[in-house]
N, C-alpha and C. Protein backbone atom coordinates (compact mmCIF):
# COMPACT_ATOMS: atom_id res chain seq x y z
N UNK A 1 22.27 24.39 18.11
CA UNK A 1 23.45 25.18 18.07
C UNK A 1 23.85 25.50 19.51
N UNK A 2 25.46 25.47 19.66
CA UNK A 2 25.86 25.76 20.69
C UNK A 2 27.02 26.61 21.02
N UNK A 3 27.47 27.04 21.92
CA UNK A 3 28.77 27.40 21.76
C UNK A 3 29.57 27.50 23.47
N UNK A 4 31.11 27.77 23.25
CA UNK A 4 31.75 27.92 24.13
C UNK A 4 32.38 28.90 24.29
N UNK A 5 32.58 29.50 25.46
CA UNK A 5 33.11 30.66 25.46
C UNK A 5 34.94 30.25 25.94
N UNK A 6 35.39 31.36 24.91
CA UNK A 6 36.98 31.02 24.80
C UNK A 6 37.63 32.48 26.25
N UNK A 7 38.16 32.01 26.99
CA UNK A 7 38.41 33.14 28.00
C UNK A 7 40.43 33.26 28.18
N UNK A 8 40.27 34.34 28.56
CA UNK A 8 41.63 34.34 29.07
C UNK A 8 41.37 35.36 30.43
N UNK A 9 41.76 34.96 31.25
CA UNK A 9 41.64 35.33 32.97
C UNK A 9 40.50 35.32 33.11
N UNK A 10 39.54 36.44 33.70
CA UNK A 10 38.16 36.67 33.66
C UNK A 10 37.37 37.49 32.72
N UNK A 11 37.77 37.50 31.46
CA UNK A 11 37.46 38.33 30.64
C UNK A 11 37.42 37.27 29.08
N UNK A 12 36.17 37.17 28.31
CA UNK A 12 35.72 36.28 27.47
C UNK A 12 36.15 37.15 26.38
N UNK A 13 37.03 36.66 25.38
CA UNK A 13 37.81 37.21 24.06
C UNK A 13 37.59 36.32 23.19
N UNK A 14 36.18 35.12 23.52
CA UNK A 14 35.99 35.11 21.75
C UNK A 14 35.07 33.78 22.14
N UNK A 15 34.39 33.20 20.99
CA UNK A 15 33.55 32.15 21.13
C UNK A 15 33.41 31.04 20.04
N UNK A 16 33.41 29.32 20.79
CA UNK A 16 33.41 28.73 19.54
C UNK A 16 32.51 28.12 19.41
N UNK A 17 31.82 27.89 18.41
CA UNK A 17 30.54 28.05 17.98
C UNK A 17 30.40 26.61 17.11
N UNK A 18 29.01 25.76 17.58
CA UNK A 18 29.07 24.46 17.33
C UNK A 18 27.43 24.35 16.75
N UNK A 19 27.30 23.62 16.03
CA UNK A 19 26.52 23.47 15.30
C UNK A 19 25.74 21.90 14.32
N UNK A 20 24.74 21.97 14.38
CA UNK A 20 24.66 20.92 13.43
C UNK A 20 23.13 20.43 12.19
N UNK A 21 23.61 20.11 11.32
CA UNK A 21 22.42 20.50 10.64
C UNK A 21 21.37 19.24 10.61
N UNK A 22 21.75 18.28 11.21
CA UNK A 22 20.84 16.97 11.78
C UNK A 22 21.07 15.70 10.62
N UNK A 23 20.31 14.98 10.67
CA UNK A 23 20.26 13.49 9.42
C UNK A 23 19.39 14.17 8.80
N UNK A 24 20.39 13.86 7.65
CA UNK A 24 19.38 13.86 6.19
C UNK A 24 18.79 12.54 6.04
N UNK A 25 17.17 13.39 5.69
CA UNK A 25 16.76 12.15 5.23
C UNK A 25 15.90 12.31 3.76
N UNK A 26 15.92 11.52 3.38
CA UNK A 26 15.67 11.65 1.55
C UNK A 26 13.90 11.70 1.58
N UNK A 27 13.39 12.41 0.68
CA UNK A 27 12.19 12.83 0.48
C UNK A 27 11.86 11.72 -0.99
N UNK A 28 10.75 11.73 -0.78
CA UNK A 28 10.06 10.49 -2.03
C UNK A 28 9.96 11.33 -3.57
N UNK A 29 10.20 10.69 -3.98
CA UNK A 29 10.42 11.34 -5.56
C UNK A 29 9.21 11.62 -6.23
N UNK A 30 9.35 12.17 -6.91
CA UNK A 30 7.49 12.28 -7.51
C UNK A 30 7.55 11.44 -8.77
N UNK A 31 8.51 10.96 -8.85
CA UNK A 31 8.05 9.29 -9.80
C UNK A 31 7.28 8.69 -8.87
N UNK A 32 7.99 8.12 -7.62
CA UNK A 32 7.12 7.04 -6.43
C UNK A 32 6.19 7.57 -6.17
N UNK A 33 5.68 8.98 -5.78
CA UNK A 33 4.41 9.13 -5.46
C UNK A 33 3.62 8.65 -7.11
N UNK A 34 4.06 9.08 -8.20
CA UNK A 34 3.17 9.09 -9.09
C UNK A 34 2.88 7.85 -9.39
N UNK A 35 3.61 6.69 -9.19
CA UNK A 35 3.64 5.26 -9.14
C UNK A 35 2.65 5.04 -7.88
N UNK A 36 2.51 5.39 -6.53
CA UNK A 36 1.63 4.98 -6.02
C UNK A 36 0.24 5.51 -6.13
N UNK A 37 0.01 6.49 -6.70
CA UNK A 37 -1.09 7.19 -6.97
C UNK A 37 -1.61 6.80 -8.07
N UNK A 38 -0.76 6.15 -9.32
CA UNK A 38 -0.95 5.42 -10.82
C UNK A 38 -1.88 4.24 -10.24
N UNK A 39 -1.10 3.02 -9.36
CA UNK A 39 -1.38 1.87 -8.54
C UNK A 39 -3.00 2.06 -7.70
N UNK A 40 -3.00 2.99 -6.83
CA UNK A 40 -4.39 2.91 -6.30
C UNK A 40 -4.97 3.55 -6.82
N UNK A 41 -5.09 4.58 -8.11
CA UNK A 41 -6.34 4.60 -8.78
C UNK A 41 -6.57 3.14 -9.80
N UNK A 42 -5.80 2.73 -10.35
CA UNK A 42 -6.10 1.64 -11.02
C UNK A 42 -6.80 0.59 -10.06
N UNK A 43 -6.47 -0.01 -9.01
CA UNK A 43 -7.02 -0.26 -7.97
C UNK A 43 -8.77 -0.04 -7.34
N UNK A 44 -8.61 1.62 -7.32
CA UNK A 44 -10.19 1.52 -7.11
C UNK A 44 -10.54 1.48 -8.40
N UNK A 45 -10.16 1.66 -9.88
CA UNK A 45 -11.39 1.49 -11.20
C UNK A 45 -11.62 0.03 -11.23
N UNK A 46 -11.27 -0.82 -10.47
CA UNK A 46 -11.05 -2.21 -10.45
C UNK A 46 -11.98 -2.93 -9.32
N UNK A 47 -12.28 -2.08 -8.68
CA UNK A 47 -13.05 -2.11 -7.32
C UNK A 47 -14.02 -3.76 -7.04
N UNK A 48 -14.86 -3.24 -8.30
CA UNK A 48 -15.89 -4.19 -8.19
C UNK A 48 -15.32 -5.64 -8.91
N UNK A 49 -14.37 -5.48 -9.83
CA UNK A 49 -14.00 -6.80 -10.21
C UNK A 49 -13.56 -7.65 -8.72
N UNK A 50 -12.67 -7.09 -7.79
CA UNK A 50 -12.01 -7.57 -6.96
C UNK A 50 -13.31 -7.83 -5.89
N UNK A 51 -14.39 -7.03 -5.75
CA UNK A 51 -15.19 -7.77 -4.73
C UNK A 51 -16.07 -8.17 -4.82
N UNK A 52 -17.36 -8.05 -6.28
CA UNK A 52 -17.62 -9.17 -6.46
C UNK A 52 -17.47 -10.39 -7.04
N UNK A 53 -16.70 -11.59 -6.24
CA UNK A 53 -16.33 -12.47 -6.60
C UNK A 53 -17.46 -13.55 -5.98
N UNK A 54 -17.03 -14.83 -6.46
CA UNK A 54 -18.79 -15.57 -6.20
C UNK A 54 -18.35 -16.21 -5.16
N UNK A 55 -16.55 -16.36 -4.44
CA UNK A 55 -16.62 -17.04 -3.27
C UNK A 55 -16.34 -16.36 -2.11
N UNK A 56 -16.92 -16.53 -1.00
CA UNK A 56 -17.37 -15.28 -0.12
C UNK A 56 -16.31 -15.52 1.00
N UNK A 57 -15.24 -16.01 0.92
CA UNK A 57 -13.91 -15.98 1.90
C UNK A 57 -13.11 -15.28 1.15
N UNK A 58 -12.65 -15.24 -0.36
CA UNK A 58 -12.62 -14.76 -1.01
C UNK A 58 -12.82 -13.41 -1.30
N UNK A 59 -13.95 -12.94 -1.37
CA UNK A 59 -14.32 -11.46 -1.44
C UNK A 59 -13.72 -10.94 -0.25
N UNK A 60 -13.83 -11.39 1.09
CA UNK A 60 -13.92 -10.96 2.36
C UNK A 60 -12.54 -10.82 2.25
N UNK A 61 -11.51 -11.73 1.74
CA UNK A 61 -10.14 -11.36 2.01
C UNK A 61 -9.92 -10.05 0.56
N UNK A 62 -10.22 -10.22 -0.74
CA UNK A 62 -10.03 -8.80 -1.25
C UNK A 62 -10.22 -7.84 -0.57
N UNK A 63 -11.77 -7.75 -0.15
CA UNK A 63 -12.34 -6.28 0.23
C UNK A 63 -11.22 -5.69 1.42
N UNK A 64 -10.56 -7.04 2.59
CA UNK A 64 -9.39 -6.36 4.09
C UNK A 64 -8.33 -5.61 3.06
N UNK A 65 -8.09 -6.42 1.86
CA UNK A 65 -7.32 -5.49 1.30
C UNK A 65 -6.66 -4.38 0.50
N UNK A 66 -8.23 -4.47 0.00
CA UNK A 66 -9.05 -2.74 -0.43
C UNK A 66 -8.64 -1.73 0.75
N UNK A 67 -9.34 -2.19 1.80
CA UNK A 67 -9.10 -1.67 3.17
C UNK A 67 -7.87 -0.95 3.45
N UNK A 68 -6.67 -1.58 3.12
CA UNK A 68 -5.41 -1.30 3.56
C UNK A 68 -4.81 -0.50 2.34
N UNK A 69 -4.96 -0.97 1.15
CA UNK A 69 -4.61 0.36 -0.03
C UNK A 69 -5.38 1.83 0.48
N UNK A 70 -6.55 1.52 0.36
CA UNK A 70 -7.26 2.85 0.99
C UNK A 70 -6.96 3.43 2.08
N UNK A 71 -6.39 2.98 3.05
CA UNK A 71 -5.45 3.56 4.27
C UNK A 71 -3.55 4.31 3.51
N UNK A 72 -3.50 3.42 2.60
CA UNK A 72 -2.11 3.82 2.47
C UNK A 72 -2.32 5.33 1.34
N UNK A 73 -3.33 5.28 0.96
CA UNK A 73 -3.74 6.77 -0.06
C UNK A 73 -3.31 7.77 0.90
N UNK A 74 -3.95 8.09 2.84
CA UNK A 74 -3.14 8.96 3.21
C UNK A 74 -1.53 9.20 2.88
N UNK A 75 -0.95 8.56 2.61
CA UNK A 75 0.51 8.85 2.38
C UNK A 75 0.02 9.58 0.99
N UNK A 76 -0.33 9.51 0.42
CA UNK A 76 0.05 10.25 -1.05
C UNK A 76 -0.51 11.60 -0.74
N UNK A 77 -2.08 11.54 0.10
CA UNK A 77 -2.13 12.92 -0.09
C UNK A 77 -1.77 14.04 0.59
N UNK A 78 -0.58 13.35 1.76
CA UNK A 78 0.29 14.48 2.40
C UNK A 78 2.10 13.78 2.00
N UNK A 79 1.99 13.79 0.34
CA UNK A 79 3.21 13.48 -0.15
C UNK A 79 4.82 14.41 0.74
N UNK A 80 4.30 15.41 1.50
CA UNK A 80 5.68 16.25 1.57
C UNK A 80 6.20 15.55 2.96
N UNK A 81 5.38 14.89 3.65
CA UNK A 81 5.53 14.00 4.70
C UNK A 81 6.09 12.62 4.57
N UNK A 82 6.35 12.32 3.00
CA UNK A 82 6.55 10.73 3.35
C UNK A 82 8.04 10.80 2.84
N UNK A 83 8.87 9.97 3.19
CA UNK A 83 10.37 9.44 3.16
C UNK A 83 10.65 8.66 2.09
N UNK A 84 11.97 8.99 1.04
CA UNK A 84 12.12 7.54 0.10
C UNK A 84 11.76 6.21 0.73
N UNK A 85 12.13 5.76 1.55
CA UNK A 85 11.78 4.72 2.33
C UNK A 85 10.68 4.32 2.22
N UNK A 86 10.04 4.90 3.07
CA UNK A 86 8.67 4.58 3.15
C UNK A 86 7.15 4.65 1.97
N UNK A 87 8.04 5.28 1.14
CA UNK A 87 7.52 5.44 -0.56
C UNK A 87 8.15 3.46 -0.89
N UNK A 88 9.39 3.14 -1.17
CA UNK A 88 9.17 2.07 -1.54
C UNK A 88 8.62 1.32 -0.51
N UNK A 89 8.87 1.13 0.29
CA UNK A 89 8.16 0.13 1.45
C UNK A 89 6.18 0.01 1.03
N UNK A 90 5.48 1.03 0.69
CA UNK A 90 4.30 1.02 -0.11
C UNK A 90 4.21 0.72 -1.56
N UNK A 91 5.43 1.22 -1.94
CA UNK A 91 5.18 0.25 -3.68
C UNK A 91 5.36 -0.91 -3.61
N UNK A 92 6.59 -1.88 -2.62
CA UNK A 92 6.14 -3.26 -2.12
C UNK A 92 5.07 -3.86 -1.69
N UNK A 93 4.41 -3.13 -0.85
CA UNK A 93 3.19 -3.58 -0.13
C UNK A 93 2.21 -3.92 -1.41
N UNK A 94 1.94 -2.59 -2.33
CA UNK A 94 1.29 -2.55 -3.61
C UNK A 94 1.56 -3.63 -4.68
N UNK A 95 2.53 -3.57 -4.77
CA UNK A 95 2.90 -5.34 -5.76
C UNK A 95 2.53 -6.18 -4.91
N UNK A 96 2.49 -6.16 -3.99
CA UNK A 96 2.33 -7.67 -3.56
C UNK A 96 0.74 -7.56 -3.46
N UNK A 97 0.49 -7.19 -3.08
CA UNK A 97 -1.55 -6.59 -2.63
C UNK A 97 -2.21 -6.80 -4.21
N UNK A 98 -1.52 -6.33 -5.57
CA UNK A 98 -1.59 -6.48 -6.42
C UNK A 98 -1.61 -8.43 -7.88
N UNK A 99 -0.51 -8.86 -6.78
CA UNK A 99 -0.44 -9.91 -7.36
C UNK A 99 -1.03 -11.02 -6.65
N UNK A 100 -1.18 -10.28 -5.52
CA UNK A 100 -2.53 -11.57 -4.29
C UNK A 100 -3.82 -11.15 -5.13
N UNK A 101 -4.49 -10.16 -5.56
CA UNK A 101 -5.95 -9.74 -6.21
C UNK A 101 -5.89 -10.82 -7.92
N UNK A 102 -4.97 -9.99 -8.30
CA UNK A 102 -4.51 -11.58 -9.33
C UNK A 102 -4.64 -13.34 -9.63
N UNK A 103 -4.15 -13.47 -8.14
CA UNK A 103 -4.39 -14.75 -7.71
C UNK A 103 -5.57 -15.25 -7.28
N UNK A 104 -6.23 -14.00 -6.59
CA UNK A 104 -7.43 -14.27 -5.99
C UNK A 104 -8.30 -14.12 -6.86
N UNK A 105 -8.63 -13.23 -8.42
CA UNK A 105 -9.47 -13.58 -9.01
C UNK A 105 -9.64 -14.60 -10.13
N UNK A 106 -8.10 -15.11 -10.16
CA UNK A 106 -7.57 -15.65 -11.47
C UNK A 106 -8.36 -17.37 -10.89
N UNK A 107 -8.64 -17.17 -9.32
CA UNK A 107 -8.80 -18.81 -9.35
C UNK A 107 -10.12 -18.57 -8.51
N UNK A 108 -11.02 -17.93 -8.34
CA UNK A 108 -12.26 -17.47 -8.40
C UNK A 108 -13.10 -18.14 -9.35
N UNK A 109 -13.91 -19.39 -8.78
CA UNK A 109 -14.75 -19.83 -9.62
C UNK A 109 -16.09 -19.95 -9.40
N UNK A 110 -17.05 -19.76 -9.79
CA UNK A 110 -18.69 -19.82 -9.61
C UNK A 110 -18.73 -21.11 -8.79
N UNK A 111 -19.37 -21.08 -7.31
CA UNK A 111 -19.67 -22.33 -7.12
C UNK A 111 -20.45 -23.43 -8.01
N UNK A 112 -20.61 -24.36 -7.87
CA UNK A 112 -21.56 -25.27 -8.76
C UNK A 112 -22.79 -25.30 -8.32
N UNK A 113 -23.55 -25.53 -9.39
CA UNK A 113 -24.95 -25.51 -9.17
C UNK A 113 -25.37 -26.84 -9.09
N UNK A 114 -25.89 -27.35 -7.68
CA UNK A 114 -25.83 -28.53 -7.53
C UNK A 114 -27.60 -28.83 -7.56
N UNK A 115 -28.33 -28.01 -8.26
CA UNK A 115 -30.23 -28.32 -8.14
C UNK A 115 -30.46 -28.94 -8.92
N UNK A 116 -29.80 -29.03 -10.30
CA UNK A 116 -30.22 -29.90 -11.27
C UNK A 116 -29.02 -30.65 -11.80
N UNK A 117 -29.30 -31.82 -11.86
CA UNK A 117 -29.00 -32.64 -12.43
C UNK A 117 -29.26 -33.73 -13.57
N UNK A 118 -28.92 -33.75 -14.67
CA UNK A 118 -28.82 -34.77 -15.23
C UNK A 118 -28.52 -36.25 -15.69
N UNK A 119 -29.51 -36.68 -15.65
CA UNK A 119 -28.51 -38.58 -15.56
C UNK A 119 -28.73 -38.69 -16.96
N UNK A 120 -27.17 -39.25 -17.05
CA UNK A 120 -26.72 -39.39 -19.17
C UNK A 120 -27.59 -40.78 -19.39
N UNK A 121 -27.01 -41.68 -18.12
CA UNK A 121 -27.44 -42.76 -18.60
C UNK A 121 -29.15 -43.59 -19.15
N UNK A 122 -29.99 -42.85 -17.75
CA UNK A 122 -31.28 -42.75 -17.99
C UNK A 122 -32.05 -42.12 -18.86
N UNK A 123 -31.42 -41.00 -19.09
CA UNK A 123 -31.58 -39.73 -20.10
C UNK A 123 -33.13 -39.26 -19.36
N UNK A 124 -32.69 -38.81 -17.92
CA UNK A 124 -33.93 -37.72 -17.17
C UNK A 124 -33.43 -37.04 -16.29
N UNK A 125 -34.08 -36.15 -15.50
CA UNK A 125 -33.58 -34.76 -14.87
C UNK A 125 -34.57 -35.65 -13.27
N UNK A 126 -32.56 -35.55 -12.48
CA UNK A 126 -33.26 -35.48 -11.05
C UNK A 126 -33.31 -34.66 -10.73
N UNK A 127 -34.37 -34.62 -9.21
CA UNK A 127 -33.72 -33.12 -8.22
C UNK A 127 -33.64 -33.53 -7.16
């Protein structure tokens, strides 16, 4: 706030007065928080599906991104701090973090067990 002083000769007869109430900026809804807070608890009850997996580049890339949901939980639990914005900008991050864990367990397969073998044709067990 500011103002100017309105004068006539040397004597101040009045003042105009300036002001401003800054950018609005929009606060996150408590749907989006409740959507991101829905998202990473489902997330950690899921924990162990996502890291133990049997291929170990695999796990290593779930678990970086355990990592980074669990960093983004600070936003929820100082909800009066975070911006519409930046509420969806984390429910993006979350779908996508979500449908990579998907991918990553959906094609997650037991390596093969390569100690025993069978020959059909001989009908005996190498090793």
């Amino acid at each position: 706030m500011w103002y100017k002083e309105q004068k006539k000769g040397r004597s101040i007869v009045g003042f105009e007065i300036y002001w401003s109430t800054g950018k609005m900026i929009n606060q996150a809804t408590q749907k989006q928080i409740n959507f991101i807070q829905s998202v990473i608890t489902g997330i950690k009850d899921n924990l162990f599906t996502y890291v133990n997996l049997d291929n170990q580049k695999k796990r290593q890339q779930a678990y970086e991104i355990v990592k980074k949901i669990e960093h983004q939980e600070i936003h929820i639990l100082e909800s009066a701090n975070i911006t519409a914005d930046k509420a969806d900008e984390i429910i993006q991050d979350l779908q996508f973090n979500i449908e990579l864990f998907n991918k990553i367990v959906g094609s997650d397969l037991p390596e093969r067990d390569t100690s025993i073998y069978f020959d059909w044709i001989n009908e005996q067990e190498e090793d």
